[in-house]
Protein backbone atom coordinates (compact mmCIF):
# COMPACT_ATOMS: atom_id res chain seq x y z
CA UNK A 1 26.05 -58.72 20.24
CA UNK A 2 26.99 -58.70 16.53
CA UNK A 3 25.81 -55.78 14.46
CA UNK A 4 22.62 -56.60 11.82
CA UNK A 5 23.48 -52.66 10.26
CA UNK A 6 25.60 -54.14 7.72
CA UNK A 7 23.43 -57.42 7.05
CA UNK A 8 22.42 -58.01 3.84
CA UNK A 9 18.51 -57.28 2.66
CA UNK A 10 17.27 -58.95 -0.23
CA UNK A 11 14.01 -56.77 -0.10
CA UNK A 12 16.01 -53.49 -0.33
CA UNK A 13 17.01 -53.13 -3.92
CA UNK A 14 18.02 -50.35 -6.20
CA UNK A 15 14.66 -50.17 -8.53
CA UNK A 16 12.92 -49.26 -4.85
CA UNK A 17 11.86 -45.51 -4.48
CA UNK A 18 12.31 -44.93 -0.77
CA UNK A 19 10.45 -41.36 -1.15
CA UNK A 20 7.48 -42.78 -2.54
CA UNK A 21 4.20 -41.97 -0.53
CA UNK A 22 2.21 -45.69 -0.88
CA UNK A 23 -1.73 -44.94 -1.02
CA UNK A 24 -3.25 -46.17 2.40
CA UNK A 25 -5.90 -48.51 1.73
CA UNK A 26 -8.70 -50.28 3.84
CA UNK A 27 -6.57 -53.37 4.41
CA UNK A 28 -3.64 -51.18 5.86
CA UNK A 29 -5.17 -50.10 9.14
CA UNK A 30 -4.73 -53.19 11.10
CA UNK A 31 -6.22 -51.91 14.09
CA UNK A 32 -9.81 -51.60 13.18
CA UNK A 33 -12.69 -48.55 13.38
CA UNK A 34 -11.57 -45.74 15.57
CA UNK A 35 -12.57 -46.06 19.07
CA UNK A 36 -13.86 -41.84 19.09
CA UNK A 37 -15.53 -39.60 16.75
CA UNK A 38 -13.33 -36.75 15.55
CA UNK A 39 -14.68 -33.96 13.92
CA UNK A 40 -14.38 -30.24 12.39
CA UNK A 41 -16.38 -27.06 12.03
CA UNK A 42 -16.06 -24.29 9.68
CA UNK A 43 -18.08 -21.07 9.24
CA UNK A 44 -18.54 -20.05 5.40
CA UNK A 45 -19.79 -16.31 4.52
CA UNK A 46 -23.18 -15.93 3.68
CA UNK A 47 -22.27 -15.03 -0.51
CA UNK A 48 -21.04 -18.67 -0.34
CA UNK A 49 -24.36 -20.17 0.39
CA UNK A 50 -25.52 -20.41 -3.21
CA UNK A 51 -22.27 -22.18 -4.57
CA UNK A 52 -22.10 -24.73 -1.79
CA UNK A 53 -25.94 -26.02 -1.96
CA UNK A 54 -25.30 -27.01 -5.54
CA UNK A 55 -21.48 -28.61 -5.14
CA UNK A 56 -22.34 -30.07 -1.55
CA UNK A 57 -23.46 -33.51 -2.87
CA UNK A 58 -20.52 -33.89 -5.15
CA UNK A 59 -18.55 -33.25 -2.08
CA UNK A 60 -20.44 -35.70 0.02
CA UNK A 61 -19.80 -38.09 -2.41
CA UNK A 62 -16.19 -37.65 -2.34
CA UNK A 63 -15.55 -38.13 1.38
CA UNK A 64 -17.65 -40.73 1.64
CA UNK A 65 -14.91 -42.96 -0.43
CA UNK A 66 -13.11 -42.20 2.66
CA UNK A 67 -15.54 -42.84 5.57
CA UNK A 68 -15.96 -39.08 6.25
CA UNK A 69 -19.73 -37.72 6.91
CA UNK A 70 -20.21 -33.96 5.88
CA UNK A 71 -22.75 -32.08 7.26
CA UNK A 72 -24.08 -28.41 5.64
CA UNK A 73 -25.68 -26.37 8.08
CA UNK A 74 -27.51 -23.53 6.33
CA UNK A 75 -29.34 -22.06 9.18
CA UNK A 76 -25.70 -21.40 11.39
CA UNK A 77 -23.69 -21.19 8.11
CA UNK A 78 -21.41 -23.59 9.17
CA UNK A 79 -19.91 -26.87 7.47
CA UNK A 80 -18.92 -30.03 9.52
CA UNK A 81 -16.98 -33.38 8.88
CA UNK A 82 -16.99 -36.08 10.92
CA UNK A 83 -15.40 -39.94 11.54
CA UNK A 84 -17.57 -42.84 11.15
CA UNK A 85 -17.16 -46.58 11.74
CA UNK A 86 -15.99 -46.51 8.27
CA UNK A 87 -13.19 -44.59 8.36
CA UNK A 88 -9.95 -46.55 8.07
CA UNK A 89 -7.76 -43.48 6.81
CA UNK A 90 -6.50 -41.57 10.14
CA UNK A 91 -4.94 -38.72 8.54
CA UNK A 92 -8.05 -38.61 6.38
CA UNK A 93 -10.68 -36.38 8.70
CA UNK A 94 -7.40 -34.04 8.47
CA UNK A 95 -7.72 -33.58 4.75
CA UNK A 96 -11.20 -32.97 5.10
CA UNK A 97 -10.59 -30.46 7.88
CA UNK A 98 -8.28 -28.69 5.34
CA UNK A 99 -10.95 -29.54 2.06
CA UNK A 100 -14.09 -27.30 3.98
CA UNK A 101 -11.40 -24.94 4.87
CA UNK A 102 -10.60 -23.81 1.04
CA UNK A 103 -14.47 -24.07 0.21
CA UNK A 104 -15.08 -21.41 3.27
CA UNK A 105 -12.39 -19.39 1.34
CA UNK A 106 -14.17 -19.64 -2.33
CA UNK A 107 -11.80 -22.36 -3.91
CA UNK A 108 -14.35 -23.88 -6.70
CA UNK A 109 -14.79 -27.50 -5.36
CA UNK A 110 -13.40 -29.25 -7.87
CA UNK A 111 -9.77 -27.96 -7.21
CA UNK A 112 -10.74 -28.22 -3.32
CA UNK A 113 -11.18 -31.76 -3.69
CA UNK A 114 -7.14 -32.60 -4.61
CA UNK A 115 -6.45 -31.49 -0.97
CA UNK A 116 -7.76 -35.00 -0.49
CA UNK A 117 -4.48 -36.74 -2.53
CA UNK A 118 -1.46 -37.37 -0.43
CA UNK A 119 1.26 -35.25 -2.82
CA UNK A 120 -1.26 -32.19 -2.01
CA UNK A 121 -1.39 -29.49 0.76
CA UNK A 122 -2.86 -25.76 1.71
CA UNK A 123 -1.55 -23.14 2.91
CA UNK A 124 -3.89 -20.22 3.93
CA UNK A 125 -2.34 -16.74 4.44
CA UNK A 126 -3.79 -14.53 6.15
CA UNK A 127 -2.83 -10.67 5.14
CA UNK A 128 -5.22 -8.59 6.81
CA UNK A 129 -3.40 -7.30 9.51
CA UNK A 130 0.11 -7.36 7.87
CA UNK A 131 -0.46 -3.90 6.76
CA UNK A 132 -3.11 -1.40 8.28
CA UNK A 133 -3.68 0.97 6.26
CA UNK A 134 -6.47 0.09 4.15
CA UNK A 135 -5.27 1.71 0.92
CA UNK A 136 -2.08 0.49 1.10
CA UNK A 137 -3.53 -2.83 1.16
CA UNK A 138 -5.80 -2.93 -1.49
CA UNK A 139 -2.82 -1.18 -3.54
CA UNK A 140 -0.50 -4.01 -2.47
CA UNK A 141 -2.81 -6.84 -2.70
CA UNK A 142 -3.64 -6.08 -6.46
CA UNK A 143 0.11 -5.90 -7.39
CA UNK A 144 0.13 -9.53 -5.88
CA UNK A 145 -2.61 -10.19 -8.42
CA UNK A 146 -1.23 -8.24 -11.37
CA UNK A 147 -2.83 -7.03 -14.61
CA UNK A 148 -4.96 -9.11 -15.80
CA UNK A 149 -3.87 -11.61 -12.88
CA UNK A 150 -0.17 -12.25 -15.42
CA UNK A 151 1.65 -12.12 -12.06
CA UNK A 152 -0.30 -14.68 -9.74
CA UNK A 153 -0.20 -16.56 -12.97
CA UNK A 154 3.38 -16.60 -12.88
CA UNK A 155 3.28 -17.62 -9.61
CA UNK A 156 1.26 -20.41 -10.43
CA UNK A 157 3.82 -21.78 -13.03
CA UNK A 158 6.82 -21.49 -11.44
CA UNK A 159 5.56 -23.11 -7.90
CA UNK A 160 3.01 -25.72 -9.31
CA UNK A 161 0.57 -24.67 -7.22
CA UNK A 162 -2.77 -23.54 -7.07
CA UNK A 163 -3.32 -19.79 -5.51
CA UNK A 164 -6.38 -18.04 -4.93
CA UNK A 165 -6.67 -14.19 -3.54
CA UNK A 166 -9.86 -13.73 -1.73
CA UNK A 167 -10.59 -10.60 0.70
CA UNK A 168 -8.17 -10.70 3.43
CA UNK A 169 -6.41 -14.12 2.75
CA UNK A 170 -4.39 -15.94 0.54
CA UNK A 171 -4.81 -20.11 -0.35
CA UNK A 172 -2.70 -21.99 -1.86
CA UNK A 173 -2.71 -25.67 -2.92
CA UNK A 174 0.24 -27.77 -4.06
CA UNK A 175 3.78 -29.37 -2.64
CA UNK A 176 5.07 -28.33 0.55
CA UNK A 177 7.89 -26.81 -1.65
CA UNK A 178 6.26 -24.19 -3.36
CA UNK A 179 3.46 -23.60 -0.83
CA UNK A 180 7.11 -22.25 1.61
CA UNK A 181 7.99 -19.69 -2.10
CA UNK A 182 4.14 -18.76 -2.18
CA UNK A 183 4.06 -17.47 1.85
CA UNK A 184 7.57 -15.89 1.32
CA UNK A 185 6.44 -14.05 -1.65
CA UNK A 186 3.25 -12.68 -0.13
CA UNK A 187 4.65 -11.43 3.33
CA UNK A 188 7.47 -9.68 1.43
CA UNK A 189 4.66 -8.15 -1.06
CA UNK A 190 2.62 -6.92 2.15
CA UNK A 191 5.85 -5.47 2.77
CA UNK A 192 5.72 -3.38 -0.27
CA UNK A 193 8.62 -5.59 -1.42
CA UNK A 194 7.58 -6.52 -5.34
CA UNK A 195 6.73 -9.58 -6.86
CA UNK A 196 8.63 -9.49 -9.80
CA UNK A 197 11.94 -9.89 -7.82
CA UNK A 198 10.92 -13.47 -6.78
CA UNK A 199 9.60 -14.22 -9.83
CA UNK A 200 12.81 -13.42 -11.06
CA UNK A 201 14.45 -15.41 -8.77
CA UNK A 202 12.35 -18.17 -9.15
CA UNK A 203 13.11 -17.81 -12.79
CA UNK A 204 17.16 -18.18 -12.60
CA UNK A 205 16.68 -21.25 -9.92
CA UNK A 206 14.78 -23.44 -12.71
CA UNK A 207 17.13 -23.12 -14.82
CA UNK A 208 20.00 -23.62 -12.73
CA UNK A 209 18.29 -26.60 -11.18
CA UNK A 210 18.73 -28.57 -14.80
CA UNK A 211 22.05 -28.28 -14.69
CA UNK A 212 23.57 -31.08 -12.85
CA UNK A 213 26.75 -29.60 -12.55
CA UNK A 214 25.51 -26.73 -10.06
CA UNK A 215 23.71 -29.67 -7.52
CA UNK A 216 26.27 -29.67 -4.98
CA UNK A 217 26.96 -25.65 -5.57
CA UNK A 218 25.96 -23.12 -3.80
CA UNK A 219 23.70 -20.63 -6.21
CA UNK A 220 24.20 -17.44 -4.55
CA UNK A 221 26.13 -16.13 -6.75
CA UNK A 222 23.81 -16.74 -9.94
CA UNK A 223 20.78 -15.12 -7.84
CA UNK A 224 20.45 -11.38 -7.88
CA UNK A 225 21.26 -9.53 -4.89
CA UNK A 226 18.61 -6.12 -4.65
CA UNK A 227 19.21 -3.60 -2.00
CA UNK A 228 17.29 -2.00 -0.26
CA UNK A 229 17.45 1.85 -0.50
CA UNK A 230 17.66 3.30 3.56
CA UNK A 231 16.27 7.03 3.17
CA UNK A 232 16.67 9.28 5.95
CA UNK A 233 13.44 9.42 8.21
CA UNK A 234 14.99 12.79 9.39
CA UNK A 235 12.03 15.96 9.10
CA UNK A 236 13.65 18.99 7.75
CA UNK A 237 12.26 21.99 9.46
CA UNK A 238 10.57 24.61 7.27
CA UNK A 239 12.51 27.38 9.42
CA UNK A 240 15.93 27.17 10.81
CA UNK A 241 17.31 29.04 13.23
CA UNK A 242 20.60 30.34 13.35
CA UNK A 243 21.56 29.46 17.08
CA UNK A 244 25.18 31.18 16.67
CA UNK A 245 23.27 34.52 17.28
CA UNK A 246 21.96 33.44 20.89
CA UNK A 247 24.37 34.19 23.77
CA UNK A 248 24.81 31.08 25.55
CA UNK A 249 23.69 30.98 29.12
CA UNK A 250 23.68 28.31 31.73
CA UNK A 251 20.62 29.15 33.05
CA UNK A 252 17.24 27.64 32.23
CA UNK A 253 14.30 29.74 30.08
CA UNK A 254 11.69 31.16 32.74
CA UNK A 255 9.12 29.04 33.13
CA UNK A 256 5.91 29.93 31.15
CA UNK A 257 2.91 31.21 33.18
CA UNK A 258 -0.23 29.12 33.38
CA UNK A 259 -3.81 29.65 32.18
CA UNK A 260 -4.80 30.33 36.15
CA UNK A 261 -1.38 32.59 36.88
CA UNK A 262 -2.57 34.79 33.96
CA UNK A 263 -6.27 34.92 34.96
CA UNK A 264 -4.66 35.67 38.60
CA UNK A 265 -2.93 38.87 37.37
CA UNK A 266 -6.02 39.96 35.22
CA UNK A 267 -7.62 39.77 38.09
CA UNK A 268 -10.90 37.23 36.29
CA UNK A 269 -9.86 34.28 38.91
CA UNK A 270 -11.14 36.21 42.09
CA UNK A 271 -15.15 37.09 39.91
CA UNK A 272 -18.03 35.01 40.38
CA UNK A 273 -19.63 32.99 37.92
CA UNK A 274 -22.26 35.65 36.71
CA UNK A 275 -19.43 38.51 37.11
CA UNK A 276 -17.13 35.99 34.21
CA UNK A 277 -20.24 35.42 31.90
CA UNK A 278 -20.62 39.36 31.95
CA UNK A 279 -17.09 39.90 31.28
CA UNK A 280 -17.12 37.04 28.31
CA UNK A 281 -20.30 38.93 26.70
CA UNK A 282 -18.43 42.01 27.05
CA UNK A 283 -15.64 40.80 25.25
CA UNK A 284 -17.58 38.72 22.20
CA UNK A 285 -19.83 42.01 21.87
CA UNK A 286 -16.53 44.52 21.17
CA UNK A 287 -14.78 41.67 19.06
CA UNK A 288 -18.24 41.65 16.72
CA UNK A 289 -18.30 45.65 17.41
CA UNK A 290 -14.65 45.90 16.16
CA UNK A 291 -15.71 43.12 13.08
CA UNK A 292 -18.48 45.23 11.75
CA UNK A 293 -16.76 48.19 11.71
CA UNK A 294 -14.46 46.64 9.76
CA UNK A 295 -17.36 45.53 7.57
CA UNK A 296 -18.59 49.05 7.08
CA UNK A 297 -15.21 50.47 6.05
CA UNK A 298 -14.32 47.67 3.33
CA UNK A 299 -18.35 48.62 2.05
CA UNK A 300 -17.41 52.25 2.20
CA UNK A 301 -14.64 52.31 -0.33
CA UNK A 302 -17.00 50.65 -2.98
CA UNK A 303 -19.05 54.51 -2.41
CA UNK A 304 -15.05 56.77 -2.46
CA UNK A 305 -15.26 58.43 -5.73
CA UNK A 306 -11.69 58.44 -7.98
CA UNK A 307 -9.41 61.36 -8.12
CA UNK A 308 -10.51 63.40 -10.74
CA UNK A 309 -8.24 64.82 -13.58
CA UNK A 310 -7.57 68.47 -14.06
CA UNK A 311 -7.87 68.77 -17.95
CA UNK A 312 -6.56 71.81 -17.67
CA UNK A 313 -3.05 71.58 -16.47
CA UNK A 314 -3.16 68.90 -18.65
CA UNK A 315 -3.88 70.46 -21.56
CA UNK A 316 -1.12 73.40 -20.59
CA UNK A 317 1.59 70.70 -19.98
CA UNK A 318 0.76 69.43 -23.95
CA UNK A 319 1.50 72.91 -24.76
CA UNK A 320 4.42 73.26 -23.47
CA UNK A 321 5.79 69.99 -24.56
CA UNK A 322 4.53 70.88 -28.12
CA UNK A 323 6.28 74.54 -28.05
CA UNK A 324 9.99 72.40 -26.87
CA UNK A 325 9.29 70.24 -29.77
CA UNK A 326 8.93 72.95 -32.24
CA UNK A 327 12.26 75.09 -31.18
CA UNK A 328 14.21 71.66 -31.58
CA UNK A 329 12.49 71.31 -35.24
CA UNK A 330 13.54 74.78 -35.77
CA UNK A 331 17.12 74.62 -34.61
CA UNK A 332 17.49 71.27 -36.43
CA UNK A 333 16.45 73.17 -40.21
CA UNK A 334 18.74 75.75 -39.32
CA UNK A 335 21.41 73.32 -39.16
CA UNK A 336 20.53 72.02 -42.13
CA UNK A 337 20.62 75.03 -43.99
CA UNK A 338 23.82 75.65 -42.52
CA UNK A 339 25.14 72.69 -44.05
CA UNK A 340 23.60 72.97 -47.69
CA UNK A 341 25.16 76.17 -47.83
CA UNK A 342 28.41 75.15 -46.99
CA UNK A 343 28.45 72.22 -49.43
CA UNK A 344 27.36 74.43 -52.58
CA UNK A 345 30.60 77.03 -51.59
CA UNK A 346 32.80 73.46 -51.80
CA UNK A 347 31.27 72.98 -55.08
CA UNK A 348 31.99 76.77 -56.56
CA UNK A 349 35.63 76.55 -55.72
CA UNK A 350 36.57 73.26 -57.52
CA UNK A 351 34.46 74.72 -60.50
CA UNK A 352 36.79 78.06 -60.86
């Protein structure tokens, strides 16, 4: 049989965009209405209520274009879509799964209502158990967010997509591209990894993606390479002991006695049960017998009066240290004098 791979097709030409995603219209479904009802329920919080009362017939409106029925139940809290005969879209009850998804998970309904367009898809994260302590969570989850929500912003503009932080979860709407960056980036923040390195990343692989040169290249070796810093888990012990001391022997420790071997030797395991509650009253009474005597000595020295002074001795030692002060005065002008006299003979002598 001769090969048709290498035929020739007139149809297939170069102005053609084989990636293009064709909009599926009525006349495309060539098999007619669906042959069962499909549908989807969602349960919305109760702070939701409000919001989706007053958006619910603009929503209504908009699956309706598509043959999709919507249903809000108020009383159960729940939101339904379902297939009718008009439905001609297959992969349409899908996006309308996905569309009362994001309104459960406060997306305003205007953005929720692009999950309907073909280029367009959510992604919703859930982070509540990634981390459990609940501090570290709320502490993690805001430096997703940022100050003054700058880094989900940034986010935002480097992905093209939409991303929304709300309670335990994380939505995002956009291309399949940058909804796999937005998951990446918020499991590695849950993992106290920071933001700002994949934002940084993020940053380098735009701008290497406009040079053509670097298509066929790997870009490892532009992107920045951050290690991670391995601290030992190791507990120090507040006291070490110096084990060099110990003579070594082979044998084991004796074996600690038990709560019953030491009420055996006491002798309190053979008493009855009145003889051990007389024995425990016993012992509380001379613990708060010992306690107040305590008491009463530590009131006592409050009453101990201070060692008093003996003003006499006192005043004799003064007396004695003034008399040794007033021999040294007197031996010091006698020196003195000593001296002056000596120093007017000098001055006689060179005179004559």
């Amino acid at each position: 049989m001769p090969s048709t791979h290498n035929v020739d097709k007139p149809w297939d030409t170069e102005d053609i965009d084989k990636w293009k995603i064709d909009e599926f219209k009525p006349e495309d479904n060539k098999g007619g209405a669906f042959l069962q009802e499909s549908d989807f329920k969602v349960l919305f919080p109760r702070y939701r209520e409000q919001y989706l009362r007053e958006a619910w017939p603009l929503i209504t409106r908009t699956l309706a274009k598509s043959g999709i029925n919507a249903i809000l139940d108020v009383v159960e809290g729940s939101m339904t879509v379902k297939t009718t005969r008009k439905t001609f879209d297959p992969a349409a009850i899908l996006n309308a799964r996905d569309l009362i998804k994001l309104l459960a998970r406060s997306v305003p309904a205007p953005q929720a209502i692009k999950i309907l367009e073909d280029d367009v898809a959510c992604d919703i994260i859930k982070i509540g158990s990634l981390v459990p302590n609940r501090q570290k969570f709320a502490k993690r989850r805001q430096r997703m967010v940022g100050p003054n929500g700058s880094t989900l912003k940034a986010l935002e503009l480097l992905t093209g997509c939409y991303i929304l932080v709300q309670g335990t979860t994380v939505s995002a709407m956009g291309g399949y591209k940058g909804l796999k960056e937005i998951r990446r980036v918020v499991e590695d923040c849950m993992k106290n990894i920071h933001p700002i390195y994949h934002i940084k990343e993020l940053m380098i692989k735009r701008e290497l993606a406009k040079d053509p040169a670097l298509a066929n290249e790997s870009w490892d070796r532009f992107l920045p390479q951050f290690k991670k810093k391995t601290l030992s888990k190791r507990r120090k012990p507040f006291k070490v002991t110096d084990k060099s001391r110990k003579v070594y022997t082979p044998f084991p420790p004796a074996q600690e006695k038990s709560k019953v071997d030491l009420q055996i030797e006491s002798g309190e395991y053979f008493l009855s049960k009145p003889q051990k509650e007389q024995a425990a009253a016993e012992k509380k009474e001379e613990a708060q017998r010992e306690k107040k005597e305590q008491r009463q000595k530590e009131r006592e020295q409050d009453f101990v009066p201070p060692e008093e002074i003996n003003f006499k001795e006192k005043k004799s030692k003064k007396r004695k240290d003034g008399g040794d002060d007033a021999s040294g005065k007197e031996r010091k002008s006698k020196k003195d004098k000593k001296k002056k006299q000596k120093d007017d003979g000098d001055v006689d002598m060179s005179d004559g």
